[in-house]
N, C-alpha and C. Protein backbone atom coordinates (compact mmCIF):
# COMPACT_ATOMS: atom_id res chain seq x y z
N UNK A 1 20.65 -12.16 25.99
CA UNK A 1 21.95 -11.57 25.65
C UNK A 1 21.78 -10.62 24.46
N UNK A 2 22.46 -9.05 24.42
CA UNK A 2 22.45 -8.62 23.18
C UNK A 2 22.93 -8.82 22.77
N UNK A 3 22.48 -8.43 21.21
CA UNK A 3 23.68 -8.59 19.85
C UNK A 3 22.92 -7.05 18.82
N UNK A 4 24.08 -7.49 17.85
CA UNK A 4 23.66 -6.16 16.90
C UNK A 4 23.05 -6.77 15.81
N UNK A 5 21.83 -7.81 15.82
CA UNK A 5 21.29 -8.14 14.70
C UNK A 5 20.40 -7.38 14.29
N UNK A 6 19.78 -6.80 15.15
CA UNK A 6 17.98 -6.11 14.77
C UNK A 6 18.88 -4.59 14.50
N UNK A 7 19.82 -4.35 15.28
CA UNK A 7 19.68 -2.20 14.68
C UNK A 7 20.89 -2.41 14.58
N UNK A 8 21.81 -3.15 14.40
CA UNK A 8 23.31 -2.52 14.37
C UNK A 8 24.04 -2.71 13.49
N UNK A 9 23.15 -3.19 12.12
CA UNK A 9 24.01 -3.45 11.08
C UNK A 9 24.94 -2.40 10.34
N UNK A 10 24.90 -1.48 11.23
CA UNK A 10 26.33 -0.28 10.51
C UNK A 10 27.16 -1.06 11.81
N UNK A 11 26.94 -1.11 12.60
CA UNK A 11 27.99 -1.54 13.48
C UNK A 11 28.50 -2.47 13.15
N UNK A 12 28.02 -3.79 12.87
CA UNK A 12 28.28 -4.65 12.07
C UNK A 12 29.32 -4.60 11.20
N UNK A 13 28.86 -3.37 10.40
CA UNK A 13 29.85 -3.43 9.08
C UNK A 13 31.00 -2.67 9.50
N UNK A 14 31.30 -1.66 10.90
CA UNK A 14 32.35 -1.34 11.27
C UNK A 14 33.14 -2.47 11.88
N UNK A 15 32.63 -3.74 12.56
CA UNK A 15 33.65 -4.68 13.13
C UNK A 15 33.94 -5.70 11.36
N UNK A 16 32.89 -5.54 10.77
CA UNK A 16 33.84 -6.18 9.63
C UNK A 16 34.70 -5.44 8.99
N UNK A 17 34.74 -4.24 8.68
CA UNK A 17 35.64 -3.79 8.24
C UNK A 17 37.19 -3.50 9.09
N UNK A 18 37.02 -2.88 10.37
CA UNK A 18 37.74 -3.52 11.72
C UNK A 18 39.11 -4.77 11.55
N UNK A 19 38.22 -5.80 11.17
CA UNK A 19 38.88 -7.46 10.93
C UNK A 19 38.74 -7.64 9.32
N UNK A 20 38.46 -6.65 9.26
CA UNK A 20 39.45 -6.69 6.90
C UNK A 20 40.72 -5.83 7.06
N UNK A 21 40.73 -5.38 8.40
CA UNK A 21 41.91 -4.39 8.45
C UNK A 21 43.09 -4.59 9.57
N UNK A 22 42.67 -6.27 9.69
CA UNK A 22 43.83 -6.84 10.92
C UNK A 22 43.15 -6.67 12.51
N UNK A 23 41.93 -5.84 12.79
CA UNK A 23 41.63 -5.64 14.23
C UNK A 23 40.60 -6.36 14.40
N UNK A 24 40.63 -7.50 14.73
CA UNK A 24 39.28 -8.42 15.19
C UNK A 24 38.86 -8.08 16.35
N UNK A 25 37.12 -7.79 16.60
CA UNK A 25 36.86 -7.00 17.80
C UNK A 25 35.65 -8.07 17.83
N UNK A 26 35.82 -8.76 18.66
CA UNK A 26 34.23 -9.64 19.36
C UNK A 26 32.88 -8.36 19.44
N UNK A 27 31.86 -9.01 18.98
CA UNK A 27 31.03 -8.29 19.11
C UNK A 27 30.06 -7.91 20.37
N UNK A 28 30.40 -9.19 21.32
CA UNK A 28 30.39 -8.88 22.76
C UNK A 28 31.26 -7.64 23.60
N UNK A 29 32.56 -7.61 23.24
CA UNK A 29 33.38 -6.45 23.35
C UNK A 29 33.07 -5.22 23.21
N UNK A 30 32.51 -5.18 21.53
CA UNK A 30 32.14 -3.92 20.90
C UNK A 30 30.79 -3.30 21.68
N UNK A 31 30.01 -4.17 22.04
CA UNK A 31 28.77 -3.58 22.86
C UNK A 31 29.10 -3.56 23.92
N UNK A 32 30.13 -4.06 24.78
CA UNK A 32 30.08 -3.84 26.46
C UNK A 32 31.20 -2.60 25.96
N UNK A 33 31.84 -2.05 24.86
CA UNK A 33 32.34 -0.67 25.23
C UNK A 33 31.56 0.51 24.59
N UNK A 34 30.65 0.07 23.48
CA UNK A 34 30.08 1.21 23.33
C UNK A 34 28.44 1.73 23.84
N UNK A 35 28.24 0.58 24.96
CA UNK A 35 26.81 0.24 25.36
C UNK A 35 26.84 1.63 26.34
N UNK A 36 28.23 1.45 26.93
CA UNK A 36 27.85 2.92 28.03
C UNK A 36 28.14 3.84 27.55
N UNK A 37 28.18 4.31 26.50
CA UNK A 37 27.87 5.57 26.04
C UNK A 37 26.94 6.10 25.17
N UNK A 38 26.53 5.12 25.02
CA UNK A 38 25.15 5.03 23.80
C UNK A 38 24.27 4.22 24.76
N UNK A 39 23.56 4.88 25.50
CA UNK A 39 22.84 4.39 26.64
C UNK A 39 21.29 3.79 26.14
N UNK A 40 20.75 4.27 24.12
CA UNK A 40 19.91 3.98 23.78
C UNK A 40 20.01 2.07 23.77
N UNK A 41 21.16 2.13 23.46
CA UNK A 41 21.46 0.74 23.35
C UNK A 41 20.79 -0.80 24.19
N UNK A 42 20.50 -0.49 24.87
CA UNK A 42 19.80 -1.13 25.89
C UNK A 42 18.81 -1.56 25.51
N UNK A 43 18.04 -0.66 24.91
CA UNK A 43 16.64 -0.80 24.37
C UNK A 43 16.62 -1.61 22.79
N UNK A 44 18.05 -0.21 22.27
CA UNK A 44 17.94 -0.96 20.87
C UNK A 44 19.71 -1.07 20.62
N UNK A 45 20.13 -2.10 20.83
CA UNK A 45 21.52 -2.37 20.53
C UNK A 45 21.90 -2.63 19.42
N UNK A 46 23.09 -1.24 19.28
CA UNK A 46 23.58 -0.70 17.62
C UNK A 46 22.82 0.05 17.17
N UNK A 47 21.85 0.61 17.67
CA UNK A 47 21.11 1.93 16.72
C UNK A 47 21.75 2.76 16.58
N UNK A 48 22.07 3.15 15.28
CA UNK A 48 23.11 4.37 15.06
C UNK A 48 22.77 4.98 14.11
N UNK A 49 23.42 6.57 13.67
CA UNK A 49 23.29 7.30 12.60
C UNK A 49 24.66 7.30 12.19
N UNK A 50 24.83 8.26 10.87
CA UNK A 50 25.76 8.13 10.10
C UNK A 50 26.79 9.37 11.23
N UNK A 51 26.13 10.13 12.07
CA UNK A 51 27.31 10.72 12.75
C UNK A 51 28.06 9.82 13.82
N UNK A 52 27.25 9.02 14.60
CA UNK A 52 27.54 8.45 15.56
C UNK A 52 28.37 7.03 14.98
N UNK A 53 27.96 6.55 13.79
CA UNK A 53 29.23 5.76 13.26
C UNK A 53 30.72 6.22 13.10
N UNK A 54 30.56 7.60 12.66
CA UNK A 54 31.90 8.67 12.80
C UNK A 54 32.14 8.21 13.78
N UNK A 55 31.47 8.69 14.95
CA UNK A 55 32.19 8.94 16.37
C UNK A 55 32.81 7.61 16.78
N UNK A 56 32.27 6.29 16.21
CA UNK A 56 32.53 5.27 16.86
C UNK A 56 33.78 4.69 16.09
N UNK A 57 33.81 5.06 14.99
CA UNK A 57 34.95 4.51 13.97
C UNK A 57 36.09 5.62 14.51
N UNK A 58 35.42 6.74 15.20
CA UNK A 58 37.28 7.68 15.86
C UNK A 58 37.60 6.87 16.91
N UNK A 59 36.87 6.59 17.50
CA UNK A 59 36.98 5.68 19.07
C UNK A 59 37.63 4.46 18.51
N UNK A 60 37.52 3.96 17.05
CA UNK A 60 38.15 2.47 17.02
C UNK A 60 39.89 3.14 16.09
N UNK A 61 39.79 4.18 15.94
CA UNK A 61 40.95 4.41 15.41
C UNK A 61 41.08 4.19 13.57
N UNK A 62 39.89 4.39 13.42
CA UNK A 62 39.32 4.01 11.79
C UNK A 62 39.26 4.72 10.92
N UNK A 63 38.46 6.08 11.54
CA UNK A 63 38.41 7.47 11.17
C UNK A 63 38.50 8.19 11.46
N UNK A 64 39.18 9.63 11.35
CA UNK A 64 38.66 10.77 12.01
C UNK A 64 37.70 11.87 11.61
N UNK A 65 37.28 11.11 10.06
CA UNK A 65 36.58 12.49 9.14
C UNK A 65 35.45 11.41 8.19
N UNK A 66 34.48 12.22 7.68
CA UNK A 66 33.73 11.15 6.74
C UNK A 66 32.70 12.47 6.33
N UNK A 67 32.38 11.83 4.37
CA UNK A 67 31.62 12.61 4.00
C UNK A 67 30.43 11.39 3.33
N UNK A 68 29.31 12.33 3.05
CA UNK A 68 27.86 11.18 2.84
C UNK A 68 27.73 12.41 1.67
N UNK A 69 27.43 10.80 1.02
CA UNK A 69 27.23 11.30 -1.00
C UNK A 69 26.52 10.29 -1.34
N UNK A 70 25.09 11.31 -2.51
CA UNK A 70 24.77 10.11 -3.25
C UNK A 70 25.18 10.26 -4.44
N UNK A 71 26.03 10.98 -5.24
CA UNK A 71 26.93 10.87 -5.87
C UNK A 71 27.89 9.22 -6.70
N UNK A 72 26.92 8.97 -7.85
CA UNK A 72 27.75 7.49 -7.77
C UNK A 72 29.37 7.90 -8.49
N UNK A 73 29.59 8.98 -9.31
CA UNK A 73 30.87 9.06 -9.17
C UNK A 73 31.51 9.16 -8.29
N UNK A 74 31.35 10.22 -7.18
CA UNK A 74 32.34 10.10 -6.17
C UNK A 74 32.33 8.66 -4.99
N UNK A 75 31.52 8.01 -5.11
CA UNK A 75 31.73 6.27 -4.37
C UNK A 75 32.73 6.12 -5.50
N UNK A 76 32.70 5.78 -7.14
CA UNK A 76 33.42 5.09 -7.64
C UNK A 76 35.11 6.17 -7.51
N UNK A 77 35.01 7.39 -7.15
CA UNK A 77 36.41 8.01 -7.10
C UNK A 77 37.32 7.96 -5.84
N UNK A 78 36.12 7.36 -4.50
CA UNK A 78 36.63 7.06 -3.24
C UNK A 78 37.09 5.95 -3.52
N UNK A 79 36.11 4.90 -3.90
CA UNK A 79 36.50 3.88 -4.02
C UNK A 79 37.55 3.17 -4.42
N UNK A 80 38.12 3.99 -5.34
CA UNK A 80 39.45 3.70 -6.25
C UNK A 80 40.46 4.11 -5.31
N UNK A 81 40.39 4.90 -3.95
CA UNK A 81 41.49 5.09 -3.39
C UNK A 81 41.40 4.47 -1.42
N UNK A 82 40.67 3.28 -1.77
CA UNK A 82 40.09 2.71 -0.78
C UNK A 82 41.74 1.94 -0.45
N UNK A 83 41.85 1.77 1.22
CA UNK A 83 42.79 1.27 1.40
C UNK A 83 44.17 1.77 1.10
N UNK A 84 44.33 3.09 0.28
CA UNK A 84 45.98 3.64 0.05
C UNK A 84 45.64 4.92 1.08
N UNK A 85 45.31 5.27 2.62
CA UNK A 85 45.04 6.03 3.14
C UNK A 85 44.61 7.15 2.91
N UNK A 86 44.12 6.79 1.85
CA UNK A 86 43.03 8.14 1.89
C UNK A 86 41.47 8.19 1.93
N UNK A 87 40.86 6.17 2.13
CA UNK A 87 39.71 6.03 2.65
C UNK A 87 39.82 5.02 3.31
N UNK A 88 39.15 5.24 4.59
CA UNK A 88 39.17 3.95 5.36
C UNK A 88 38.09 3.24 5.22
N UNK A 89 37.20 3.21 4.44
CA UNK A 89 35.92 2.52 4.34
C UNK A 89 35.08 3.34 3.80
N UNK A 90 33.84 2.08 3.37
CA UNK A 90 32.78 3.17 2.36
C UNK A 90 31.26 2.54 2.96
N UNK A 91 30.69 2.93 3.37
CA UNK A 91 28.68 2.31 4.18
C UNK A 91 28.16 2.79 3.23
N UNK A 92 27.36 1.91 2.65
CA UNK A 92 26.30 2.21 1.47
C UNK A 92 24.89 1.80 2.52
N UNK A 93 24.25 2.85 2.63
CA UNK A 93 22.98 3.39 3.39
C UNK A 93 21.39 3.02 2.22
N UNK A 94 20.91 2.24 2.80
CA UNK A 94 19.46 2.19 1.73
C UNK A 94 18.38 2.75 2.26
N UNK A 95 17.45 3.87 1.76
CA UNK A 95 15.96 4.43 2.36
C UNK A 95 14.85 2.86 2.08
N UNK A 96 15.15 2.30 0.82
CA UNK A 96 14.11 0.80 0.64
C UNK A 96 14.84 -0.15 -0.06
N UNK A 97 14.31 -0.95 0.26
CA UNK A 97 14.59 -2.52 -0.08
C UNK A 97 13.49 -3.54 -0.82
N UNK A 98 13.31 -4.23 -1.47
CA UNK A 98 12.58 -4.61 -2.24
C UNK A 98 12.62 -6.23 -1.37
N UNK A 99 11.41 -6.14 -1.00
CA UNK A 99 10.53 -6.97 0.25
C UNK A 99 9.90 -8.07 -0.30
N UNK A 100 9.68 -8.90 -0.62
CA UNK A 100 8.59 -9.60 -1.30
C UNK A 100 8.40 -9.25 -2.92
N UNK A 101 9.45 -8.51 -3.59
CA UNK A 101 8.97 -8.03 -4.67
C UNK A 101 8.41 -6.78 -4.96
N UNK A 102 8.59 -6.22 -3.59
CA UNK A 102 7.47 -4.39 -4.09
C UNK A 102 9.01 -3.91 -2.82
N UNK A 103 9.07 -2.27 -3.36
CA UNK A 103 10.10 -1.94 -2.35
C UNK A 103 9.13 -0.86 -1.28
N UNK A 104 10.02 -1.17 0.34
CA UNK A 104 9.61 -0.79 0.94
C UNK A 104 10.72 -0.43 1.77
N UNK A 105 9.96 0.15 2.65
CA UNK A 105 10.66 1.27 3.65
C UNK A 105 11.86 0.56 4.22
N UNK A 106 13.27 0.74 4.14
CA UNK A 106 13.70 -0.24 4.90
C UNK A 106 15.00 1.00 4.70
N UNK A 107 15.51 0.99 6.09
CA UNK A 107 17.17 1.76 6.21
C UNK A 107 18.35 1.04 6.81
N UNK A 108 18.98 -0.09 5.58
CA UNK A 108 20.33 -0.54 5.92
C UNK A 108 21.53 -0.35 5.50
N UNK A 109 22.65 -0.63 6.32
CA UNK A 109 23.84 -0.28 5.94
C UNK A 109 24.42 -2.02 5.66
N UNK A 110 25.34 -1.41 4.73
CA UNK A 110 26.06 -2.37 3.94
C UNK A 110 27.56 -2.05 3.80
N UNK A 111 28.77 -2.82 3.71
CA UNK A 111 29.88 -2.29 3.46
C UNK A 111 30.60 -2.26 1.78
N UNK A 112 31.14 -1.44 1.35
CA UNK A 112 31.75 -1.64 0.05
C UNK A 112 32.67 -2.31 -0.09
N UNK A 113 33.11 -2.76 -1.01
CA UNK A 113 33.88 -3.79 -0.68
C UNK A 113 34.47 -3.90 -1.99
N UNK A 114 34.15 -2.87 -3.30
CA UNK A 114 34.68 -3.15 -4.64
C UNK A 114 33.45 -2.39 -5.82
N UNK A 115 33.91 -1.54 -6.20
CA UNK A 115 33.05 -1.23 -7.32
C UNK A 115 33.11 -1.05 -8.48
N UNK A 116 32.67 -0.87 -10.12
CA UNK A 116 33.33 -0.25 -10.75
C UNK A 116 31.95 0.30 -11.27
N UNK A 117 32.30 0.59 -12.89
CA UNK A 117 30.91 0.90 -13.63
C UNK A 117 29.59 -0.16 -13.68
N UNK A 118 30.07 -1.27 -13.94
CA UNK A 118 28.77 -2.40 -14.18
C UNK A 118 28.44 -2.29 -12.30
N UNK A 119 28.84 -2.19 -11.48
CA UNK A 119 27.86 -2.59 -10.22
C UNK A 119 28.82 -2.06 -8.91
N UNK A 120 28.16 -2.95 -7.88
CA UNK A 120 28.81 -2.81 -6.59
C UNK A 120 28.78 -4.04 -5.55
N UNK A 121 30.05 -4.39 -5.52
CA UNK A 121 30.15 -5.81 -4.45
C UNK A 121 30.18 -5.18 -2.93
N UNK A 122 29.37 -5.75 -1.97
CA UNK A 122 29.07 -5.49 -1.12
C UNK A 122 29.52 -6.82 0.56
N UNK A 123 29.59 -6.48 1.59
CA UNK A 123 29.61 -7.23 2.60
C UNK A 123 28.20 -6.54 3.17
N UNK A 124 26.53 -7.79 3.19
CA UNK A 124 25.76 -7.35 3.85
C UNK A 124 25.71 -8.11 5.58
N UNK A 125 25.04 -7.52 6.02
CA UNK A 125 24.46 -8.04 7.58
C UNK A 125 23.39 -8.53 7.76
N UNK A 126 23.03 -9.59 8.19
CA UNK A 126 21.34 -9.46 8.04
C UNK A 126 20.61 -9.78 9.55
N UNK A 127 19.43 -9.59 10.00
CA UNK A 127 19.22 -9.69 11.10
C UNK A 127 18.74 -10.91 11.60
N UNK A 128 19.28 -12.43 11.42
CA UNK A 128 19.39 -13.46 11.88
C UNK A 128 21.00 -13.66 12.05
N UNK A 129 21.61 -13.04 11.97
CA UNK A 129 22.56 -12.81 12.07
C UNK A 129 24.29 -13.08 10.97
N UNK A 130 23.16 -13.98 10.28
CA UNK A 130 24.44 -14.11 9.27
C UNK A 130 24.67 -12.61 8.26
N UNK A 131 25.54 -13.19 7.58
CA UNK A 131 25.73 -12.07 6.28
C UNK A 131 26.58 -12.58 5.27
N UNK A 132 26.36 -11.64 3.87
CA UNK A 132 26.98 -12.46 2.38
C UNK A 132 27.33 -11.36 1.83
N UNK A 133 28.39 -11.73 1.05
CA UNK A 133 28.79 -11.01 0.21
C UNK A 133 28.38 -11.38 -1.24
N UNK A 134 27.49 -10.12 -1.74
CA UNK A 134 26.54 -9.48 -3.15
C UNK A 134 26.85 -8.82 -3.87
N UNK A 135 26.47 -8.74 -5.04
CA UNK A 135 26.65 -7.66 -6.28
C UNK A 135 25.38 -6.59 -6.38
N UNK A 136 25.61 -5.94 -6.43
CA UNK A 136 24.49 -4.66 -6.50
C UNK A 136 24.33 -3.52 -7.57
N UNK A 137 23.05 -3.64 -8.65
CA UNK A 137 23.32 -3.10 -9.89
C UNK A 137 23.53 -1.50 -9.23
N UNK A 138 23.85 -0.90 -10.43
CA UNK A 138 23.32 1.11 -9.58
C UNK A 138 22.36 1.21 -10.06
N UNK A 139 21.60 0.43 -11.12
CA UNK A 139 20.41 0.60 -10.90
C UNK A 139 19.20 0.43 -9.47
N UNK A 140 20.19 -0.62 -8.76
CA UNK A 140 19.22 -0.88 -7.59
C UNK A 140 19.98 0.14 -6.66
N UNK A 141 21.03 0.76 -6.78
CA UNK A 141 21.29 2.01 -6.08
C UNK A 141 20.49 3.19 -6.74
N UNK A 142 19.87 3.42 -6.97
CA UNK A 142 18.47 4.34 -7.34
C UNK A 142 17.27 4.18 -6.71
N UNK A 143 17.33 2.74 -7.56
CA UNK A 143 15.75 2.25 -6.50
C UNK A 143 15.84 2.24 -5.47
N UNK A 144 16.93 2.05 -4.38
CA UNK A 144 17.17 1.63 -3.15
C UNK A 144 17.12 3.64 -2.27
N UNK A 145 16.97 3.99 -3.45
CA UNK A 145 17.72 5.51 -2.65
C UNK A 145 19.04 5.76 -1.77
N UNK A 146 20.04 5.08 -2.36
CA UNK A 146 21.07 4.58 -1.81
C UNK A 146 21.97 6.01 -1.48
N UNK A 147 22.88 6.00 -0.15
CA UNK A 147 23.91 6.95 0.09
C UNK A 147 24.91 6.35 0.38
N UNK A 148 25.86 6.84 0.25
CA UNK A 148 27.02 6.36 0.62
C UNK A 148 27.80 7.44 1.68
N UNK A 149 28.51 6.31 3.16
CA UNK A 149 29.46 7.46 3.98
C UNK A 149 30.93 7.06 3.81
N UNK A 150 31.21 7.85 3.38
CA UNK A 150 32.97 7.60 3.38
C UNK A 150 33.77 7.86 4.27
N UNK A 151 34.27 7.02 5.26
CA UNK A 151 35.18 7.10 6.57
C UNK A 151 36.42 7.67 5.69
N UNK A 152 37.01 8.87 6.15
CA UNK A 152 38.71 9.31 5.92
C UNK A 152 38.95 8.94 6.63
N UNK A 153 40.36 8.56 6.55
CA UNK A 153 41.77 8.69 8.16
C UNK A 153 41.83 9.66 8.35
């Protein structure tokens, strides 16, 4: 059976954010509607880029617009207007992750979930399938080579 543990943790963080916003979408659902059009899926279910999360968050009625910044003021200036319609969500994107203690190559998405100056609280995914909600210095948004995509309405 698929699931979106191994590539779909932006997808992931679109059905959680989805059901932080009243629309609970089974994740069986979410892949038997976006499996036929994302035909990679098969192979690798939930592989996505930051456009094709666009496309999928217009299809859920989430977004119609989104900009990618590594900019930590503008996360903390979206952020502040998260939820009063003028952002529907924020994916914090990592190039590495710190593995064993040394950082390495690793590209995940994470959802925002609260930020200010000292850090960033996060909803992660992980690929056994659970997930937690973390604090994240901006210092480790440096190390991490972190981006952020900001879904508009």
């Amino acid at each position: 059976m698929q699931n979106l543990n191994t590539f779909g943790n932006a997808c992931r963080c679109l059905i959680e954010l989805a059901g932080r916003n009243g629309r609970d979408i089974a994740e069986a659902d979410f892949l038997d509607e976006f499996s036929r059009k994302y035909t990679s899926w098969f192979r690798q279910p939930g592989s996505t880029n930051e456009f094709s999360i666009l496309e999928i968050a217009r299809d859920l009625g989430i977004a119609k617009n989104s900009i990618v910044t590594v900019d930590k003021d503008l996360v903390l200036k979206y952020q502040s207007h998260y939820g009063d319609r003028h952002v529907s969500g924020i994916f914090l994107y990592t190039e590495r992750m710190l593995v064993d203690g040394e950082l390495s190559a690793i590209y995940h998405c994470m959802l925002l979930l609260d930020a200010d100056a000292d850090g960033l609280k996060v909803w992660c995914p992980y690929e056994d399938g659970s997930s937690l909600e973390g604090i994240l210095t901006w210092q480790q948004w440096t190390d991490y080579m972190m981006h952020a995509l900001v879904l508009l309405p």
